[in-house]
Protein backbone atom coordinates (compact mmCIF):
# COMPACT_ATOMS: atom_id res chain seq x y z
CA UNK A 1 -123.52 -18.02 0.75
CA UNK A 2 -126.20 -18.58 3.47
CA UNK A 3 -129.82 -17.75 3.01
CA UNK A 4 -132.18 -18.50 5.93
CA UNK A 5 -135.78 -19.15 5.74
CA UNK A 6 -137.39 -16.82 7.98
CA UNK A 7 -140.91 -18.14 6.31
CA UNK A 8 -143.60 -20.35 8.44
CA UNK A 9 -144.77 -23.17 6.31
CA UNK A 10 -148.23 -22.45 5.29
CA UNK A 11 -150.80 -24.73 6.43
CA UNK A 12 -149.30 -25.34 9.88
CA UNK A 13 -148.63 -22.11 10.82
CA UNK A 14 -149.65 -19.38 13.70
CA UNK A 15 -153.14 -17.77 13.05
CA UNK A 16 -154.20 -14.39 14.57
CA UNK A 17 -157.06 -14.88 17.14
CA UNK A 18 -159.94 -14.76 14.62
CA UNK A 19 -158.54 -14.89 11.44
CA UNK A 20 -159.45 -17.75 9.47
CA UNK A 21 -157.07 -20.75 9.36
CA UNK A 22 -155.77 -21.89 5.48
CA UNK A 23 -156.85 -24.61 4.19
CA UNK A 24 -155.27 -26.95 1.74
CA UNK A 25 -157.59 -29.26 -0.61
CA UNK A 26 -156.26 -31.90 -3.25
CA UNK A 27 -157.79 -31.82 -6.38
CA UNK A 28 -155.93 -34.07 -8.52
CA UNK A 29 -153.63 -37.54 -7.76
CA UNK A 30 -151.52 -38.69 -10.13
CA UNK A 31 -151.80 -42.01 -7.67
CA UNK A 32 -156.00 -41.67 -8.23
CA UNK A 33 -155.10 -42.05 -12.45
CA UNK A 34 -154.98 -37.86 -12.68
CA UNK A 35 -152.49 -36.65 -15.35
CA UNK A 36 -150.77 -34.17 -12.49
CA UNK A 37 -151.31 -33.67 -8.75
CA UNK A 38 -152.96 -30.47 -8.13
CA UNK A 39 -154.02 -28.35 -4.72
CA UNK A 40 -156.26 -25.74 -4.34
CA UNK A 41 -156.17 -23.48 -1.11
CA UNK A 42 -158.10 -21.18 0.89
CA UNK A 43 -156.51 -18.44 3.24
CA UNK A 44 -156.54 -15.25 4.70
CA UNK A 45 -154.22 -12.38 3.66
CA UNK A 46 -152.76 -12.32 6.72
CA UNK A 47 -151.82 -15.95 7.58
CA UNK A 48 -148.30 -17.05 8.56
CA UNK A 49 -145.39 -14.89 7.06
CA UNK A 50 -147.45 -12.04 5.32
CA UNK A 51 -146.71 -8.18 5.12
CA UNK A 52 -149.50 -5.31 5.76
CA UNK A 53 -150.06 -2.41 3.74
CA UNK A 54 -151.00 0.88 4.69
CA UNK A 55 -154.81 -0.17 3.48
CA UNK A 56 -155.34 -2.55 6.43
CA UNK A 57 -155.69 -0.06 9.01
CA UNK A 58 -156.26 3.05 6.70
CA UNK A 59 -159.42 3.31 4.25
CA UNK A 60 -157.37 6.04 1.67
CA UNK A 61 -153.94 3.91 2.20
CA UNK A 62 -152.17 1.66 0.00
CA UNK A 63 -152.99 -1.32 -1.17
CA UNK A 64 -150.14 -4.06 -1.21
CA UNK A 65 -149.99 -4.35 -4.80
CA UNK A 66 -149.20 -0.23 -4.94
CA UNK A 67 -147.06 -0.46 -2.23
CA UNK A 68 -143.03 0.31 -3.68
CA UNK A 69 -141.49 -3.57 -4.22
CA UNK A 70 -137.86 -1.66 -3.09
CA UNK A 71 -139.67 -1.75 -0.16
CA UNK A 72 -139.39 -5.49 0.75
CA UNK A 73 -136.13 -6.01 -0.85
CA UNK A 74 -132.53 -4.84 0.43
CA UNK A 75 -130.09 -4.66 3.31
CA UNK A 76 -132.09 -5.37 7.11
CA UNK A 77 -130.74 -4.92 10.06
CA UNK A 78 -131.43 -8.35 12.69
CA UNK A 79 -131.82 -7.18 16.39
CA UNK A 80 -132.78 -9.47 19.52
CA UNK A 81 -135.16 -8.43 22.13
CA UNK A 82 -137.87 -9.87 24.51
CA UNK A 83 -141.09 -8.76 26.37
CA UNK A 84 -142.14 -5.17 25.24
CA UNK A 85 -140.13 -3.01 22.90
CA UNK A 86 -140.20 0.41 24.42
CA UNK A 87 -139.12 3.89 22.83
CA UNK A 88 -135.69 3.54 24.52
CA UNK A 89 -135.02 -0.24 23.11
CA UNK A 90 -136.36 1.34 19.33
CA UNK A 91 -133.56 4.02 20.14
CA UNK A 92 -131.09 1.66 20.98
CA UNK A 93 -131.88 -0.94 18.09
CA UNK A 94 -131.64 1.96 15.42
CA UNK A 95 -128.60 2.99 16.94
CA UNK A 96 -126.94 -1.14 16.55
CA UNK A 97 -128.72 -1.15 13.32
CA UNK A 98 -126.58 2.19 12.15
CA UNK A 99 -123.75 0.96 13.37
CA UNK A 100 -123.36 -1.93 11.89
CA UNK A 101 -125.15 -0.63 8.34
CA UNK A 102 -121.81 -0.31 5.94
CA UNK A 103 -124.15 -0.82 2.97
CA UNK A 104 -126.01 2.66 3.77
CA UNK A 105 -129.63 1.22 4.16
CA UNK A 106 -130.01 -1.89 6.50
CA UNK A 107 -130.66 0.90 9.61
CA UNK A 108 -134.28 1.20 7.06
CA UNK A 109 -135.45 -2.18 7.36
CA UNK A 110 -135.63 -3.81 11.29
CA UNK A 111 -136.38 -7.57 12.17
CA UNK A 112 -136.56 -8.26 16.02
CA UNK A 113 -135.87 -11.59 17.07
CA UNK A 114 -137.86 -12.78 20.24
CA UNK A 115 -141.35 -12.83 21.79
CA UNK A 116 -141.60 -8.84 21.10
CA UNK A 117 -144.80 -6.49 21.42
CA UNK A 118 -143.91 -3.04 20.14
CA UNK A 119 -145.55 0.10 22.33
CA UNK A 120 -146.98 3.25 20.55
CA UNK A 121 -143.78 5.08 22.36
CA UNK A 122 -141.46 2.51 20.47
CA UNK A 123 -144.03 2.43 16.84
CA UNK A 124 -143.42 6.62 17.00
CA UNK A 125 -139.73 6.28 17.32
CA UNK A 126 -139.34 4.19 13.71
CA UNK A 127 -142.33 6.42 12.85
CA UNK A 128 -139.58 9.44 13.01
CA UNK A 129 -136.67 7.20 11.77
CA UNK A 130 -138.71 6.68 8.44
CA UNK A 131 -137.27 3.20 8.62
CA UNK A 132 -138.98 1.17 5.47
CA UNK A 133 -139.84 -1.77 6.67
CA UNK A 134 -140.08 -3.60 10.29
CA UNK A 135 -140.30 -7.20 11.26
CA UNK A 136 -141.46 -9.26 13.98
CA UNK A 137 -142.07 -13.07 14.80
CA UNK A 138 -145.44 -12.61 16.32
CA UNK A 139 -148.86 -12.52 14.40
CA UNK A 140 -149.11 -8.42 14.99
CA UNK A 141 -146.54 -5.85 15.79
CA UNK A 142 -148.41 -4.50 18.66
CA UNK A 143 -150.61 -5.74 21.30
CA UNK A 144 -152.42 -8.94 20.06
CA UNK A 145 -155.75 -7.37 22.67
CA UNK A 146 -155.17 -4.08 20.80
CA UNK A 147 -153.12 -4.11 17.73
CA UNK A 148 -154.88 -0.61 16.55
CA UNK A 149 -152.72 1.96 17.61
CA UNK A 150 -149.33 0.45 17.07
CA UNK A 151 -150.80 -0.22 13.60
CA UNK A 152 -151.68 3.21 12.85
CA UNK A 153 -148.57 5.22 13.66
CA UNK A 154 -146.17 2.97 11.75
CA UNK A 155 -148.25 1.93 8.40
CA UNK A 156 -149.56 5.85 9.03
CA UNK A 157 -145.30 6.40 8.28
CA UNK A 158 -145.93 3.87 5.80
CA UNK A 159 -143.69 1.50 6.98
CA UNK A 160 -143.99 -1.72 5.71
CA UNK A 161 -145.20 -4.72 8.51
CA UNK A 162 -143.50 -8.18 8.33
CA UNK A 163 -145.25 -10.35 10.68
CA UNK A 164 -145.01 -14.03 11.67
CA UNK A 165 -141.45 -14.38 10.83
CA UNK A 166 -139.14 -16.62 12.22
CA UNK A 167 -135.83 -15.60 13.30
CA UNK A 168 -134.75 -18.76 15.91
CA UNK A 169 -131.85 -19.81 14.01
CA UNK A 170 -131.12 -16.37 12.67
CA UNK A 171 -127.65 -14.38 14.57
CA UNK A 172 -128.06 -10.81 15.14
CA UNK A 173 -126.47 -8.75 12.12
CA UNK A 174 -126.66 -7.01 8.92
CA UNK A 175 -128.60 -9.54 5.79
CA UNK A 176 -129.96 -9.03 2.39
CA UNK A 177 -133.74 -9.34 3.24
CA UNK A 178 -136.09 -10.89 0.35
CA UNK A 179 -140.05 -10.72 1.27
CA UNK A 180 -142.01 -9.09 -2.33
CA UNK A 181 -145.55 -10.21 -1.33
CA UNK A 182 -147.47 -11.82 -3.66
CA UNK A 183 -149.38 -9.42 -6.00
CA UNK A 184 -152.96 -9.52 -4.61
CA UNK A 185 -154.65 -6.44 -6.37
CA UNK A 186 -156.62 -4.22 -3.83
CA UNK A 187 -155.75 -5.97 -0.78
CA UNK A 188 -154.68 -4.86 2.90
CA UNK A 189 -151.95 -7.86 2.94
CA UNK A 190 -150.27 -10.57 1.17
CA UNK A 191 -148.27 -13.62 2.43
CA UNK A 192 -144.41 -13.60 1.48
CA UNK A 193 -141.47 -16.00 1.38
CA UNK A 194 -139.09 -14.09 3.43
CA UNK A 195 -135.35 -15.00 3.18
CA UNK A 196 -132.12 -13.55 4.56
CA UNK A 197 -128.76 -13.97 2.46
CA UNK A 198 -125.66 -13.47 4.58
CA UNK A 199 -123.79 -10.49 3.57
């Protein structure tokens, strides 16, 4: 069995263009005479690897901890693309993801590998797939100038937003995707550890 880490380490990771950057801070050295070593962080919901919820763009949506944990766990579908993802490449990455889905629910959850910005044409196509979850190795799913709109239509769907993954090493193909947030009551976001197990 083979499970990839699709998961940016933490404090050296990719940060959104105003976001705040984590921050790591040592509390305790065993070396110093401390009985245990001990860290205390600071971050931002939406650092590295992290899921959205409906609540980040929507003031009545879900908040991650409400959002279904099925959700982030099951059968995803690995596609490769570059440059903008338009309705037609949405259309044809469903249509891979279904053919290659003989577990009945990987064509639900969609991972693009590749410097990808998805359009509002290709957001309304998984908007009308009611796909559960989609994933991309950038920051934001749509424009990083104007991520609003993208946003909108597919947590609108409430489809679940995996962002800052990394897929490098990663073929294209059918895994068992692991990414439960971590239980942050009332928030718009969470960061994950996302792994894929070979099938």
């Amino acid at each position: 069995m083979k499970i990839y880490d699709i998961t940016q380490e933490l404090f050296s990771c990719a940060v959104y263009p105003g976001d705040p950057t984590p921050k790591k801070e040592v509390k305790l050295r065993i070396a110093d005479g401390a009985v245990c070593n001990l860290t205390a962080f600071e971050m931002c919901a939406h650092n590295g690897t992290h899921v959205d919820a409906p609540y980040h763009f929507y003031d009545n949506g879900k908040t991650i901890d409400q959002v279904d944990l099925e959700r982030f766990v099951g059968y995803a579908y690995v596609a490769e693309h570059s440059g903008l993802l338009q309705a037609e490449d949405a259309q044809r990455i469903l249509r891979e993801a279904a053919a290659a889905d003989i577990d009945g629910d990987a064509a639900k959850r969609i991972l693009v590998k590749g410097d990808v910005t998805v359009t509002k044409e290709a957001a309304e196509v998984f908007a009308r797939a009611k796909i559960k979850l989609y994933g991309n190795e950038s920051q934001t799913v749509g424009p990083v100038e104007a991520p609003m709109e993208v946003h909108l239509i597919m947590l609108g769907a409430e489809i679940v937003l995996l962002e800052g993954i990394r897929l490098s090493q990663v073929p294209v193909g059918v895994y068992l995707l692991h990414c439960a947030p971590l239980n942050l009551g009332g928030c718009d976001g969470a960061p994950c550890r996302a792994t894929l197990i070979e099938r």
